[in-house]
N, C-alpha and C. Protein backbone atom coordinates (compact mmCIF):
# COMPACT_ATOMS: atom_id res chain seq x y z
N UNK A 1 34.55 1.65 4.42
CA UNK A 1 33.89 2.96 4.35
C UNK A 1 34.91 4.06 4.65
N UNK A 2 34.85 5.03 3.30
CA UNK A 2 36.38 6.34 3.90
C UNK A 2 35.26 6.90 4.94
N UNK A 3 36.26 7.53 5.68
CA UNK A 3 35.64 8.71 6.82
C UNK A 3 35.81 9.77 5.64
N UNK A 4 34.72 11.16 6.43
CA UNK A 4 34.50 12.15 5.71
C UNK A 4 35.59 13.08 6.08
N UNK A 5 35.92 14.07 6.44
CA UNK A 5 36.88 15.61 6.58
C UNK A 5 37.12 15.23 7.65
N UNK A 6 35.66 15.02 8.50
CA UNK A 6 35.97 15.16 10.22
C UNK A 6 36.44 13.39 10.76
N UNK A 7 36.73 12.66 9.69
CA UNK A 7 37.28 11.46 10.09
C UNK A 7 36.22 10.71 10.61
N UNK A 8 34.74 10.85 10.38
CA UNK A 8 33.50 9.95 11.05
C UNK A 8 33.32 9.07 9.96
N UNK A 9 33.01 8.14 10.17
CA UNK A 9 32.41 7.39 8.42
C UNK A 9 30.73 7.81 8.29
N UNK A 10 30.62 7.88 7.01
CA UNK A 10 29.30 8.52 6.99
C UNK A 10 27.81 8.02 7.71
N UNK A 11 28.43 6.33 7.60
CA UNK A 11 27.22 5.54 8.69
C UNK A 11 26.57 5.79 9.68
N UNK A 12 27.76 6.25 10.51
CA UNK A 12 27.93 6.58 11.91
C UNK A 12 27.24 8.23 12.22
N UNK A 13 27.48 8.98 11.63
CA UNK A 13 26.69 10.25 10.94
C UNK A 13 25.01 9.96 10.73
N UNK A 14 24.73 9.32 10.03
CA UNK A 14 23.62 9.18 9.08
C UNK A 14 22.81 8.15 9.13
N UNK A 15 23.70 6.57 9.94
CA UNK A 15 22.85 5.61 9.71
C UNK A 15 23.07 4.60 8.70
N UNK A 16 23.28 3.58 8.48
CA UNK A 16 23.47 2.76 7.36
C UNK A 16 22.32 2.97 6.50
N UNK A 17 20.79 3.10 6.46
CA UNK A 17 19.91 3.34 5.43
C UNK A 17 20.47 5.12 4.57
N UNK A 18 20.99 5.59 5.32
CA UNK A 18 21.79 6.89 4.24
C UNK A 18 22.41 6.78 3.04
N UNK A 19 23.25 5.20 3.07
CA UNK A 19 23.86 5.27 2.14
C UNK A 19 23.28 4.55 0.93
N UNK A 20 23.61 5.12 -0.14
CA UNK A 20 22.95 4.17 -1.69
C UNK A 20 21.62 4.42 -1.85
N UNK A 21 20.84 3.73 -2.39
CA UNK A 21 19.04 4.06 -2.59
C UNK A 21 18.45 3.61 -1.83
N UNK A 22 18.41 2.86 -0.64
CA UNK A 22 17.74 2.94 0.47
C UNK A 22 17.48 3.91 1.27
N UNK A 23 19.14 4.51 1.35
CA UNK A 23 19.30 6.37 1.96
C UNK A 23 18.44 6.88 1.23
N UNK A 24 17.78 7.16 0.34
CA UNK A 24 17.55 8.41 -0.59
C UNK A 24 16.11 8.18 -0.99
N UNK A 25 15.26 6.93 -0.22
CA UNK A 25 14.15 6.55 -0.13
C UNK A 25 14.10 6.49 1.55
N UNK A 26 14.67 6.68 2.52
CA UNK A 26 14.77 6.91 3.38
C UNK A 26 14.79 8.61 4.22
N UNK A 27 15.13 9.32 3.08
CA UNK A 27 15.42 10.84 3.59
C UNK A 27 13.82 11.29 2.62
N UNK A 28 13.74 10.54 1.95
CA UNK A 28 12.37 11.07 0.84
C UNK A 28 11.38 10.60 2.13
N UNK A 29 11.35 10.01 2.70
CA UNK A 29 10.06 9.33 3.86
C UNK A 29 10.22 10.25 4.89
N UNK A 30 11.34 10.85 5.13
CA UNK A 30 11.60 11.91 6.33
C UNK A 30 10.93 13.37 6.13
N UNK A 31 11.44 13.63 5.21
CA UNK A 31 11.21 14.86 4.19
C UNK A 31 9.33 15.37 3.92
N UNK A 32 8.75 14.01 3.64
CA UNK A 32 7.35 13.54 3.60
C UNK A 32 6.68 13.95 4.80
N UNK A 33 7.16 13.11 6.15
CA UNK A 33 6.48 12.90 7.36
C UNK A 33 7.01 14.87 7.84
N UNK A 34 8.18 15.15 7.57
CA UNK A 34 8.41 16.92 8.00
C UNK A 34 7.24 17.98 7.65
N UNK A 35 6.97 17.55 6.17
CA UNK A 35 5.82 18.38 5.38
C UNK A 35 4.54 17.68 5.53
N UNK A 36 4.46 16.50 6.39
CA UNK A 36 3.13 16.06 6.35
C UNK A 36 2.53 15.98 5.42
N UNK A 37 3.16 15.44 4.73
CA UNK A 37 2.41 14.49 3.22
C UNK A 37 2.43 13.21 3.57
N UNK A 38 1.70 12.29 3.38
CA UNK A 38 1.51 10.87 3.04
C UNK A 38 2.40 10.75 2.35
N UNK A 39 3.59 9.59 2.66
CA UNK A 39 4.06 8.50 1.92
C UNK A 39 3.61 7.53 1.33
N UNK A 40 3.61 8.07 -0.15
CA UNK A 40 2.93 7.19 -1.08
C UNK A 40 3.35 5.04 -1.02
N UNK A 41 4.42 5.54 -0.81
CA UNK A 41 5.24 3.82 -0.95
C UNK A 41 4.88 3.16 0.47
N UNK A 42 4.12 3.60 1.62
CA UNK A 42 3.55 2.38 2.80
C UNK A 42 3.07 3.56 3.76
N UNK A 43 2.72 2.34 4.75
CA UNK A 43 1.27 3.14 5.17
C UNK A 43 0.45 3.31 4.89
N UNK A 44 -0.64 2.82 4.98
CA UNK A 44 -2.04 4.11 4.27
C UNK A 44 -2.78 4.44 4.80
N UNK A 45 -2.51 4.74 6.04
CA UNK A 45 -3.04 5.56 7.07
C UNK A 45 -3.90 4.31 8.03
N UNK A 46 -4.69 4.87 9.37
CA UNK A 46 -5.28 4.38 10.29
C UNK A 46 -6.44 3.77 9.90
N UNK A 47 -6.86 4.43 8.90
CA UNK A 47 -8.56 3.62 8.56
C UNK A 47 -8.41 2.65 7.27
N UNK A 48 -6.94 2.17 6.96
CA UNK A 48 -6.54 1.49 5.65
C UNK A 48 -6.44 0.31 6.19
N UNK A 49 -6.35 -0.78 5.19
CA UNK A 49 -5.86 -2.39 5.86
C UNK A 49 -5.92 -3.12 4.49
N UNK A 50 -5.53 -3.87 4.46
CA UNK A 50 -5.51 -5.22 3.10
C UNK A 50 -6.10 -5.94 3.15
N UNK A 51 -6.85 -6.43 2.46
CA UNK A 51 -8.32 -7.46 2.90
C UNK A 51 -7.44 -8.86 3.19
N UNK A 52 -8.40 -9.37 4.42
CA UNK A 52 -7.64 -10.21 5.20
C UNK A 52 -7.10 -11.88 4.65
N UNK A 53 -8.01 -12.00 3.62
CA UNK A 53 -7.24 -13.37 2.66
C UNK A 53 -8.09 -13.23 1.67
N UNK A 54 -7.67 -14.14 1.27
CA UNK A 54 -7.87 -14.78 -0.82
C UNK A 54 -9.41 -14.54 -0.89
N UNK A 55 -10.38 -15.27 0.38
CA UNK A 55 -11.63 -15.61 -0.03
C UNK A 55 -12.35 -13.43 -0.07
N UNK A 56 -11.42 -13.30 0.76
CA UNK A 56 -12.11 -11.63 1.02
C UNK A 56 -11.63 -10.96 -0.38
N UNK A 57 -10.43 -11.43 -0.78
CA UNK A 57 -10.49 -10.31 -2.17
C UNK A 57 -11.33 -10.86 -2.93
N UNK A 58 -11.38 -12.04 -3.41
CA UNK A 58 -12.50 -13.02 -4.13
C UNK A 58 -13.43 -11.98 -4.23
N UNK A 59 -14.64 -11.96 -3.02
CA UNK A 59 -15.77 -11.58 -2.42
C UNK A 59 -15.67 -10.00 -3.18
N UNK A 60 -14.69 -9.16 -2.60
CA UNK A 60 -14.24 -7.93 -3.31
C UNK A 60 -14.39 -7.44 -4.50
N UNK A 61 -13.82 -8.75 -5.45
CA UNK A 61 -13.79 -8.09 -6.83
C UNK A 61 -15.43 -8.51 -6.83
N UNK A 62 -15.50 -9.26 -6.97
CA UNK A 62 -17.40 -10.13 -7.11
C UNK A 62 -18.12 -8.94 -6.97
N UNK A 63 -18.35 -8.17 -5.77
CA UNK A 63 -19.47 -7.82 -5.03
C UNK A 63 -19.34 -5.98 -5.41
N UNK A 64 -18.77 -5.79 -6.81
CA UNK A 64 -18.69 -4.43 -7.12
C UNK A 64 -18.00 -3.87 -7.21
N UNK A 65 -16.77 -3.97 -7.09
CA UNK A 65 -15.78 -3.19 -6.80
C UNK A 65 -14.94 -2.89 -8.07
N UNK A 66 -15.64 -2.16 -9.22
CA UNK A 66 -15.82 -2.18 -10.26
C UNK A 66 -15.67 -0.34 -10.59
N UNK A 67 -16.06 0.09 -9.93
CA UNK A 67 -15.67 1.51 -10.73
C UNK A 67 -14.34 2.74 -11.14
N UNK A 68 -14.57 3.75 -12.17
CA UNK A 68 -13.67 3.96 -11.99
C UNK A 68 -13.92 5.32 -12.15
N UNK A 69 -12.64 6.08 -11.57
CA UNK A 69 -12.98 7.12 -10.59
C UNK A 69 -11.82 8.33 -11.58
N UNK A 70 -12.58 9.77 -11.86
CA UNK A 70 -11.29 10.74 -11.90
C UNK A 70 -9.55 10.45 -11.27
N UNK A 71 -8.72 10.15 -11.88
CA UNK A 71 -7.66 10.25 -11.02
C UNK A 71 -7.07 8.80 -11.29
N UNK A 72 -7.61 8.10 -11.55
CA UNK A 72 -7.04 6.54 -12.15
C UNK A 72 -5.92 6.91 -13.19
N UNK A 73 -4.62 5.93 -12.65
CA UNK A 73 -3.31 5.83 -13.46
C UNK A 73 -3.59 4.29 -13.78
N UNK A 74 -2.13 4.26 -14.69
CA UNK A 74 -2.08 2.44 -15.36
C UNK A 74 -1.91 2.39 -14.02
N UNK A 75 -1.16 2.23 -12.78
CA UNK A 75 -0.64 1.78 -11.62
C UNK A 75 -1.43 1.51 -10.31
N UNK A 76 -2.42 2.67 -10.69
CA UNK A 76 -3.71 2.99 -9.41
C UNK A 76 -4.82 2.93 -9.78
N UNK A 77 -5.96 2.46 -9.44
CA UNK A 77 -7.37 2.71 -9.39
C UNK A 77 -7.84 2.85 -8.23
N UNK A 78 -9.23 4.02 -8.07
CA UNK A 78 -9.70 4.57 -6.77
C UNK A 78 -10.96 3.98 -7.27
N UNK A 79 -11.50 2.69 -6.36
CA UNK A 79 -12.72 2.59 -6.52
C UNK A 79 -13.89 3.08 -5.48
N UNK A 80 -15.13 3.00 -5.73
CA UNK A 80 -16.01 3.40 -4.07
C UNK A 80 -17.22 2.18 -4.42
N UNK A 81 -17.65 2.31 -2.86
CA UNK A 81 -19.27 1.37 -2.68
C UNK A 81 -19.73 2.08 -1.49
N UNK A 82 -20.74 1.70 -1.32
CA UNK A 82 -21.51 1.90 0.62
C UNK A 82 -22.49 0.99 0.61
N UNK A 83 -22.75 0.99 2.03
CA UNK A 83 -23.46 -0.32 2.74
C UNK A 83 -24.12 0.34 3.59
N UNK A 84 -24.82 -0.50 4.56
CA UNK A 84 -25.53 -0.54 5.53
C UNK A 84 -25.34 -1.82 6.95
N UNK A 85 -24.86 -1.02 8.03
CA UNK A 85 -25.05 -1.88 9.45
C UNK A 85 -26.45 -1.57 9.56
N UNK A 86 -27.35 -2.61 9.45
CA UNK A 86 -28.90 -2.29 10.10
C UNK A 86 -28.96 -3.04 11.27
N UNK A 87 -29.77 -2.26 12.28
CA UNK A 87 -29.72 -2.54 13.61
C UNK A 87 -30.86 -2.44 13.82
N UNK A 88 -32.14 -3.53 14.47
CA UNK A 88 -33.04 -3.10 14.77
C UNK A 88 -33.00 -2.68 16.33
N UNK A 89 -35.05 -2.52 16.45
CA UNK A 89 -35.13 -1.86 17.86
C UNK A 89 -34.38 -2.85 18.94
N UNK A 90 -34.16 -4.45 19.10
CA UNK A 90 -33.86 -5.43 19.56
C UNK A 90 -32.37 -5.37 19.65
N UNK A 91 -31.46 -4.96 18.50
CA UNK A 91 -30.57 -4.56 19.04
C UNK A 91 -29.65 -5.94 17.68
N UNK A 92 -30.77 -6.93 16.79
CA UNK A 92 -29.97 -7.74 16.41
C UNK A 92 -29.36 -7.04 14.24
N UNK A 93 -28.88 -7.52 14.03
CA UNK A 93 -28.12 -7.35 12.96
C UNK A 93 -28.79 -8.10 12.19
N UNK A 94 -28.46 -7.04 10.17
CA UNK A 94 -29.41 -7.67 9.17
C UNK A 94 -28.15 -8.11 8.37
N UNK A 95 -27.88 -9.51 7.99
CA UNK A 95 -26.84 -10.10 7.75
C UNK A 95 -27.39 -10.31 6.17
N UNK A 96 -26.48 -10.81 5.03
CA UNK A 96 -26.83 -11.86 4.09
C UNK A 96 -25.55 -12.51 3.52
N UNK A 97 -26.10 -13.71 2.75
CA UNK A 97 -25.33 -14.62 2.73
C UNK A 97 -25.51 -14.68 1.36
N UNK A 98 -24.08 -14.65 0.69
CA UNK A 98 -23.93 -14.10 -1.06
C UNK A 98 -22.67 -15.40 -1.17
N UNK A 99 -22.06 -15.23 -2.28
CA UNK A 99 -21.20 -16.44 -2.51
C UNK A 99 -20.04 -15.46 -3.00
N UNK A 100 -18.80 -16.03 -3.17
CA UNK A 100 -18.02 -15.58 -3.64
C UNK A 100 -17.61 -15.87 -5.15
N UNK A 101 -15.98 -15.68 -5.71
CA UNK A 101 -15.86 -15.91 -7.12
C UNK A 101 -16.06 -17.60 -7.25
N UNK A 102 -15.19 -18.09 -6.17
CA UNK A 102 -15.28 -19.26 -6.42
C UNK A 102 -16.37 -20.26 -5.80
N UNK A 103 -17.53 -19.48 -5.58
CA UNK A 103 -19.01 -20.11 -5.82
C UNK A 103 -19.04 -20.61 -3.60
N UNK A 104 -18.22 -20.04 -2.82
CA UNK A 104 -18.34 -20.20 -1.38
C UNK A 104 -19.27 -19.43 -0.88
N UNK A 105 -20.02 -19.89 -0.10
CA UNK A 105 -21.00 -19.25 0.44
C UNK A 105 -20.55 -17.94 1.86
N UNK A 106 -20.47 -16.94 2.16
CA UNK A 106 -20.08 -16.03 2.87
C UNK A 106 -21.39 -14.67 2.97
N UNK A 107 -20.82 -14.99 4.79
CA UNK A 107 -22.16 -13.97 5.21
C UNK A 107 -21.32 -12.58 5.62
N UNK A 108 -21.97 -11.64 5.35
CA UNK A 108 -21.35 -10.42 5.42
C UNK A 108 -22.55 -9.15 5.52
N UNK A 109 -22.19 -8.25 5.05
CA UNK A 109 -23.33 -6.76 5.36
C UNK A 109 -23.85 -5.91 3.92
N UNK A 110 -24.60 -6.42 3.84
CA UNK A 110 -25.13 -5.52 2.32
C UNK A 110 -24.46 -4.51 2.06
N UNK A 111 -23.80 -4.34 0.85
CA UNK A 111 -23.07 -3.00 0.13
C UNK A 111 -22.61 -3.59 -1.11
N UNK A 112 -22.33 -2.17 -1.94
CA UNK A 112 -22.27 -2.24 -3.70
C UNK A 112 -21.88 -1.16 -4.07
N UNK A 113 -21.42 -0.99 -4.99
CA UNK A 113 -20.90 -0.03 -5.89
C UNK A 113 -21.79 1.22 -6.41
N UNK A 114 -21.25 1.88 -6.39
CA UNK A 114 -22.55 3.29 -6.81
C UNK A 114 -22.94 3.56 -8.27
N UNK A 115 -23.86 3.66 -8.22
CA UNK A 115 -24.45 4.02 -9.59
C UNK A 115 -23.95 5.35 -10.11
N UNK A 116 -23.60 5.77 -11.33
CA UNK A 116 -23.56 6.76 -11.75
C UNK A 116 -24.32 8.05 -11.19
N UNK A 117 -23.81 9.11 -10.82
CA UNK A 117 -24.35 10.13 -10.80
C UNK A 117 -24.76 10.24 -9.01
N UNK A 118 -24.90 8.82 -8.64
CA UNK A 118 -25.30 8.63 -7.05
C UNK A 118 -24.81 8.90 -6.07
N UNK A 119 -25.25 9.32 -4.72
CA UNK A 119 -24.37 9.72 -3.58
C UNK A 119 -24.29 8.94 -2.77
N UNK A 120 -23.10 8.77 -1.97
CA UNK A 120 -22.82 7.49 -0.94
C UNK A 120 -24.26 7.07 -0.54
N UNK A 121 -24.90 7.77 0.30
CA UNK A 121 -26.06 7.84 1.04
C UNK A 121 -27.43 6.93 -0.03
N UNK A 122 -27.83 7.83 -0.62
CA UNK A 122 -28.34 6.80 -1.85
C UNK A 122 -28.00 5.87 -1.83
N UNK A 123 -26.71 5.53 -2.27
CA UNK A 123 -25.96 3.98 -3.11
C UNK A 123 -26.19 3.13 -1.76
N UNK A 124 -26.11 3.58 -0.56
CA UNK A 124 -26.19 2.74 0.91
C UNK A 124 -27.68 2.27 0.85
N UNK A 125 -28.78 3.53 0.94
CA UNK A 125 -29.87 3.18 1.28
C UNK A 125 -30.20 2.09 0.00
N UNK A 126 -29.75 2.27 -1.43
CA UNK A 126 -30.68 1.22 -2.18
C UNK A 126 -30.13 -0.31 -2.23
N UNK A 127 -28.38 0.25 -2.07
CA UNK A 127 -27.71 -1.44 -1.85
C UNK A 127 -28.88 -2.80 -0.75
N UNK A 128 -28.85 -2.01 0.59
CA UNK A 128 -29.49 -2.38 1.22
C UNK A 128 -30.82 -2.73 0.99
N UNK A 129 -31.79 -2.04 0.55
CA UNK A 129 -32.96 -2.65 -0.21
C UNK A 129 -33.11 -3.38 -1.27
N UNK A 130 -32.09 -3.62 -2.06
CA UNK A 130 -32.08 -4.43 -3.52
C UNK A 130 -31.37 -5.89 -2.18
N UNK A 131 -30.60 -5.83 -1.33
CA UNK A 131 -30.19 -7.22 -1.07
C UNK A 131 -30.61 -7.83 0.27
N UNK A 132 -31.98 -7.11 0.67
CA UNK A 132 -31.77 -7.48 1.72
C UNK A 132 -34.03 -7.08 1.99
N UNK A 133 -34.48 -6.99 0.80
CA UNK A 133 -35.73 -6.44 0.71
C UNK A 133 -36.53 -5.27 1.74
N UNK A 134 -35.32 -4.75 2.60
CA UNK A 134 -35.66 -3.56 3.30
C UNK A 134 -35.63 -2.63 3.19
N UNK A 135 -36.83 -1.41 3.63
CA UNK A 135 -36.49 -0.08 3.29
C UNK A 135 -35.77 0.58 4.60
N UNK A 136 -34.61 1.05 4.07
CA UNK A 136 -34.60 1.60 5.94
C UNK A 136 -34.12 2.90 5.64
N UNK A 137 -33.86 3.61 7.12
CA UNK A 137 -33.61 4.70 7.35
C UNK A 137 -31.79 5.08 7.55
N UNK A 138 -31.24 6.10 7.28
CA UNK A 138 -29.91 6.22 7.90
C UNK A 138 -29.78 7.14 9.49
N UNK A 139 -29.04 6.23 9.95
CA UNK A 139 -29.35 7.07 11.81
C UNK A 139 -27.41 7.92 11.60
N UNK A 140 -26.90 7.42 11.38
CA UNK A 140 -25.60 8.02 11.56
C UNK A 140 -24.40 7.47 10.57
N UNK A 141 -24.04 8.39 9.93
CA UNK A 141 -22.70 7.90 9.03
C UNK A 141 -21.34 7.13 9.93
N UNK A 142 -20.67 6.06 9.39
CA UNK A 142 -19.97 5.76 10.21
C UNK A 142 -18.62 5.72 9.56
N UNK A 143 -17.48 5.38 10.08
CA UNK A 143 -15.89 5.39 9.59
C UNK A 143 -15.91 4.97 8.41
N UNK A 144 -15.91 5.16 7.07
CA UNK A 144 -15.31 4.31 5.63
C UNK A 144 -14.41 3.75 6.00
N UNK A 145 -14.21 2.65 5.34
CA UNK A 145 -13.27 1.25 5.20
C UNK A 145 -12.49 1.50 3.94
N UNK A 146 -11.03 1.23 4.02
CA UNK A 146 -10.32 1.68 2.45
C UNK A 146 -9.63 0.45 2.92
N UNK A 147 -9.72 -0.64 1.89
CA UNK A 147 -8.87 -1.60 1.52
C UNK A 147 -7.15 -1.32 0.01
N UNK A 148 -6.72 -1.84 -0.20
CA UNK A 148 -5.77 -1.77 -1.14
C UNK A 148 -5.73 -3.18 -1.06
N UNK A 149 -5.73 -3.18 -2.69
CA UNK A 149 -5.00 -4.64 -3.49
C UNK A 149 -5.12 -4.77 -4.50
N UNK A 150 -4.19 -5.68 -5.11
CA UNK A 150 -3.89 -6.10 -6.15
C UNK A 150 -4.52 -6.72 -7.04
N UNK A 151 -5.09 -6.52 -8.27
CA UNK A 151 -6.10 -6.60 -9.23
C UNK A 151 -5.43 -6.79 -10.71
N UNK A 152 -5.13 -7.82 -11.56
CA UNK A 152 -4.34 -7.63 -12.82
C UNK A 152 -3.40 -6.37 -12.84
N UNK A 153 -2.14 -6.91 -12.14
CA UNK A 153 -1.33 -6.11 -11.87
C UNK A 153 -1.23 -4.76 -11.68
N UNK A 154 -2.54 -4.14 -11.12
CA UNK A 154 -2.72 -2.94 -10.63
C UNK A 154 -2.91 -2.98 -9.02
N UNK A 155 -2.55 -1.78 -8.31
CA UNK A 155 -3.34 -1.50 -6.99
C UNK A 155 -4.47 -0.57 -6.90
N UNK A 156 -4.93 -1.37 -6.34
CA UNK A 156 -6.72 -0.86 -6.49
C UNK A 156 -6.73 -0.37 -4.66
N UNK A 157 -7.31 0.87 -4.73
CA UNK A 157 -7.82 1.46 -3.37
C UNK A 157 -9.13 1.54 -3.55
N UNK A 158 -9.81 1.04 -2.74
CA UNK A 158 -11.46 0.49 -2.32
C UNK A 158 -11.61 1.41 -1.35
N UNK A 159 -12.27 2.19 -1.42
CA UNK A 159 -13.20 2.68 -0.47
C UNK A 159 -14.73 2.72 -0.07
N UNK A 160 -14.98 1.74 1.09
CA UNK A 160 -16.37 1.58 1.49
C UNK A 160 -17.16 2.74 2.33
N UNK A 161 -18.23 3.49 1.95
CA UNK A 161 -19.14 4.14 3.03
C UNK A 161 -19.96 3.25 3.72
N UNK A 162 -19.58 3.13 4.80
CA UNK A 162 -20.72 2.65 5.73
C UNK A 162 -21.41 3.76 6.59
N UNK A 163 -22.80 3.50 6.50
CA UNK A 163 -23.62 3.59 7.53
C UNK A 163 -24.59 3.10 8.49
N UNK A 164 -24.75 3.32 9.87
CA UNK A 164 -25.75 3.11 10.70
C UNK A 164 -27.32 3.16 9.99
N UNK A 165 -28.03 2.30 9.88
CA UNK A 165 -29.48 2.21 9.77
C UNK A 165 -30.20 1.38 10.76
N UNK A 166 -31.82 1.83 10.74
CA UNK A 166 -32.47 1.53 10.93
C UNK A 166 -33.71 1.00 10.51
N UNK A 167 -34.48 -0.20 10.20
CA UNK A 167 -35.39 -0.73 9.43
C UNK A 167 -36.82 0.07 9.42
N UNK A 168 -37.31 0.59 8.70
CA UNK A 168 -38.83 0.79 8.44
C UNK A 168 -39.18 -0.17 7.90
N UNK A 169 -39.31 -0.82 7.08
CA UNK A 169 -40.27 -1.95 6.51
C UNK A 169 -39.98 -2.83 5.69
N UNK A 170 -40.69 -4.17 5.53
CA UNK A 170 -40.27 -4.87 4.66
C UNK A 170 -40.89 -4.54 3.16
N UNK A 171 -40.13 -4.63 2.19
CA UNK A 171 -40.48 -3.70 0.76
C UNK A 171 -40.71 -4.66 -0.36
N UNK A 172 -40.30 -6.06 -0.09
CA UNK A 172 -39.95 -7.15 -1.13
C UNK A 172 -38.84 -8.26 -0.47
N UNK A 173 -38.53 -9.03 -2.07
CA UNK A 173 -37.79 -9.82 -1.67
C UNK A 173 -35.94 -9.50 -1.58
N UNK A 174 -35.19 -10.34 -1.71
CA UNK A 174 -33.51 -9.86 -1.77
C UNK A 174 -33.32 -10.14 -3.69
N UNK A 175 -32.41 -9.57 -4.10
CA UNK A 175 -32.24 -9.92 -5.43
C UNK A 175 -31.36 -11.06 -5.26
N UNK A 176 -30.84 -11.29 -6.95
CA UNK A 176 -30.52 -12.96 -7.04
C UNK A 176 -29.17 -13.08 -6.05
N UNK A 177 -28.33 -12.27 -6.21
CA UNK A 177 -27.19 -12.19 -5.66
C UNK A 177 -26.91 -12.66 -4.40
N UNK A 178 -28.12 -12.52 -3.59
CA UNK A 178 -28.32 -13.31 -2.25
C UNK A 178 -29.11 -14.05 -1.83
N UNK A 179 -28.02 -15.36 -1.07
CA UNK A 179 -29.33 -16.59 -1.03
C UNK A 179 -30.07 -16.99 0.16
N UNK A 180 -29.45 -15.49 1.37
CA UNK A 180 -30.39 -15.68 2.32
C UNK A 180 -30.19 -14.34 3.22
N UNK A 181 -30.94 -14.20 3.71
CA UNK A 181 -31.20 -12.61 4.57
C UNK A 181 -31.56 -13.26 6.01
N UNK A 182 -30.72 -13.22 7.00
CA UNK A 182 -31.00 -12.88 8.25
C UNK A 182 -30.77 -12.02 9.48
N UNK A 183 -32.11 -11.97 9.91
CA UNK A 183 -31.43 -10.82 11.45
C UNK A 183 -30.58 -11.96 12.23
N UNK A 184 -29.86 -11.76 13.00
CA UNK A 184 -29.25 -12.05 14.04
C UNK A 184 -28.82 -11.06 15.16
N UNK A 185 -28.52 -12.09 16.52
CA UNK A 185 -28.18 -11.32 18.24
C UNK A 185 -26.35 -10.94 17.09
N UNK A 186 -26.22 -10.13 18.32
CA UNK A 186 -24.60 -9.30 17.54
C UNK A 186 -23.64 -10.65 18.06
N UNK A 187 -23.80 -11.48 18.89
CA UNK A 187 -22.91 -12.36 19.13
C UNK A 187 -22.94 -13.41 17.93
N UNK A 188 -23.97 -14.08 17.57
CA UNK A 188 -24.42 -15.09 16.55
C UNK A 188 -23.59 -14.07 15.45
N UNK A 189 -24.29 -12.62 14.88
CA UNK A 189 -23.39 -11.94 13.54
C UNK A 189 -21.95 -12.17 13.54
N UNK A 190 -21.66 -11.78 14.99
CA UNK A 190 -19.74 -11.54 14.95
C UNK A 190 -19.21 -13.48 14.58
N UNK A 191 -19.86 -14.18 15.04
CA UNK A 191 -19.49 -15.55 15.08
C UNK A 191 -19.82 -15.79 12.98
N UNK A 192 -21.00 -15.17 12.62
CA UNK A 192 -20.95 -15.55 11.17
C UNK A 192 -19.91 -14.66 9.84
N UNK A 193 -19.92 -13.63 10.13
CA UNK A 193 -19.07 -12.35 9.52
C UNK A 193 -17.79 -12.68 9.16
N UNK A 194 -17.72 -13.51 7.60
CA UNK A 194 -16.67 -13.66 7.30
C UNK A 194 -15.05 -13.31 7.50
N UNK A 195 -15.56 -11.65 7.23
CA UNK A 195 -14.18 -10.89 7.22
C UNK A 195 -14.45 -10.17 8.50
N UNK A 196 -12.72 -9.60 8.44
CA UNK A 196 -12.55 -8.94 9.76
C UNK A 196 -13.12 -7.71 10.05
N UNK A 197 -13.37 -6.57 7.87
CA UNK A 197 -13.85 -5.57 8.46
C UNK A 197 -15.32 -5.49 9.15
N UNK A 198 -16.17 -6.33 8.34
CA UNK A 198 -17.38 -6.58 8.93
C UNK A 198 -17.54 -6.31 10.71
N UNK A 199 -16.44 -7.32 10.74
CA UNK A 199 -16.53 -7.61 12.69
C UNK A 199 -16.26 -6.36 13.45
N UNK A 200 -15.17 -5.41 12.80
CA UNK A 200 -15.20 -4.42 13.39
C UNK A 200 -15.75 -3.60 13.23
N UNK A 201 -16.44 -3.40 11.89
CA UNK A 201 -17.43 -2.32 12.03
C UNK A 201 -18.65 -2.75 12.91
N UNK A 202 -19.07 -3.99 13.04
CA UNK A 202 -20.27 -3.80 14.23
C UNK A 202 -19.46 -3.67 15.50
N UNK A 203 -18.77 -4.04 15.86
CA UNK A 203 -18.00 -4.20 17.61
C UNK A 203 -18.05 -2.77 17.77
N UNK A 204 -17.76 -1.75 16.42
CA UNK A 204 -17.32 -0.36 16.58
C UNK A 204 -18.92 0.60 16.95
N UNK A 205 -19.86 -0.13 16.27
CA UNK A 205 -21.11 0.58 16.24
C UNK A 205 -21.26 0.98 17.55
C-alpha cells in the first residue's frame, strides 16, 4: 500500500473497508445512516425479521401472500394481509390449524390477504370470521409484522396487520382452509404456535 502526501497509508486513515468496492458501499451506508435514510442493502428495521424456516415460508406463500401493490419492481414486491389475536373474557386464545404447501398440519392465528378495495381493519375482521366462524370486535391495533423473502427469484416484503379482538359470537362454521378452530390457555397457544411471529405477538399482547 503507497502512503499518501502525509506518508499514512490510506488504511490506516480510512480503514481497510475504504479501499475498492467494499469502501464505496461502506461510505454509501455512512452517508445513508448521516441523512437518515434506510439502507436499502440490510437491515430492515426493528419490526422486520425473515420467516423463521422452510415450513414458515411454505405456510407464507399458501396462506395469501399473493398481492400486488403500487411500487412493485422485477426485484421487489410489497405484499399486505391482517389477522386477528382474539382473546376472550377468560383470557384464552382463538387458534386454527391449516396445513401448509407441503400438506403439514400447523397451528397459527387467522389472517389473509386483502381484498381489493379493503382496509386492513375489514380484511382482519372478515379473515377472522371466514376461518375461524367468529364475529368479533377490534379492541386495539397492534405492531405489523414485515417479513422479507425470497419468492422465484424475487424479494418479497410481507407486511402483516395485526389486531387485538374480542369475540361477540359464534356466526357459522370455519371455511375449507381450516381443519380445526380452537380456544386455548396462552400457555397451551405459545406451546402450539408454529412460528416465532405468532409467539411474540401474543407474549407482546
Amino acid at each position: 500500500m503507497r502512503p499518501d502526501r502525509r506518508g499514512i497509508p490510506r488504511w490506516h486513515r480510512q480503514g481497510p473497508r475504504a479501499i475498492g468496492p467494499a469502501g464505496g458501499a461502506a461510505r454509501r451506508r455512512a452517508g445513508n445512516a448521516r441523512a437518515g435514510r434506510r439502507d436499502p442493502s440490510r437491515g430492515h428495521g426493528p419490526r422486520c425479521q425473515q420467516l423463521g424456516s422452510r415450513s414458515e415460508w411454505y405456510h407464507a406463500v399458501r396462506r395469501g401472500y399473493d398481492q400486488i401493490v403500487p411500487g412493485d419492481t422485477p426485484r421487489v414486491r410489497f405484499e399486505f394481509s391482517a389477522g386477528g389475536l382474539v382473546l376472550d373474557d377468560q383470557g384464552r386464545v382463538l387458534l386454527i390449524r391449516a396445513r401448509d404447501l407441503r400438506g403439514q398440519p400447523v397451528w397459527t392465528l387467522p389472517k389473509g390477504a386483502l381484498a381489493s378495495g379493503e382496509t386492513n381493519t375489514d380484511a382482519a375482521l372478515r379473515e377472522v370470521r371466514e376461518e375461524t366462524g367468529y364475529r368479533c370486535e377490534v379492541v386495539r391495533e397492534l405492531e405489523p409484522v414485515t417479513y422479507w423473502f425470497r419468492r422465484d427469484g424475487r424479494q418479497i416484503k410481507k407486511t402483516v396487520h395485526w389486531y387485538l379482538m374480542r369475540p361477540l359470537e359464534k356466526v357459522g362454521e370455519h371455511d375449507h382452509e381450516v381443519d380445526e378452530v380452537l380456544w386455548a390457555d396462552r400457555n397451551d397457544a405459545l406451546a402450539r404456535l408454529r412460528y416465532d411471529s405468532d409467539r411474540r405477538l401474543l407474549s407482546g399482547a
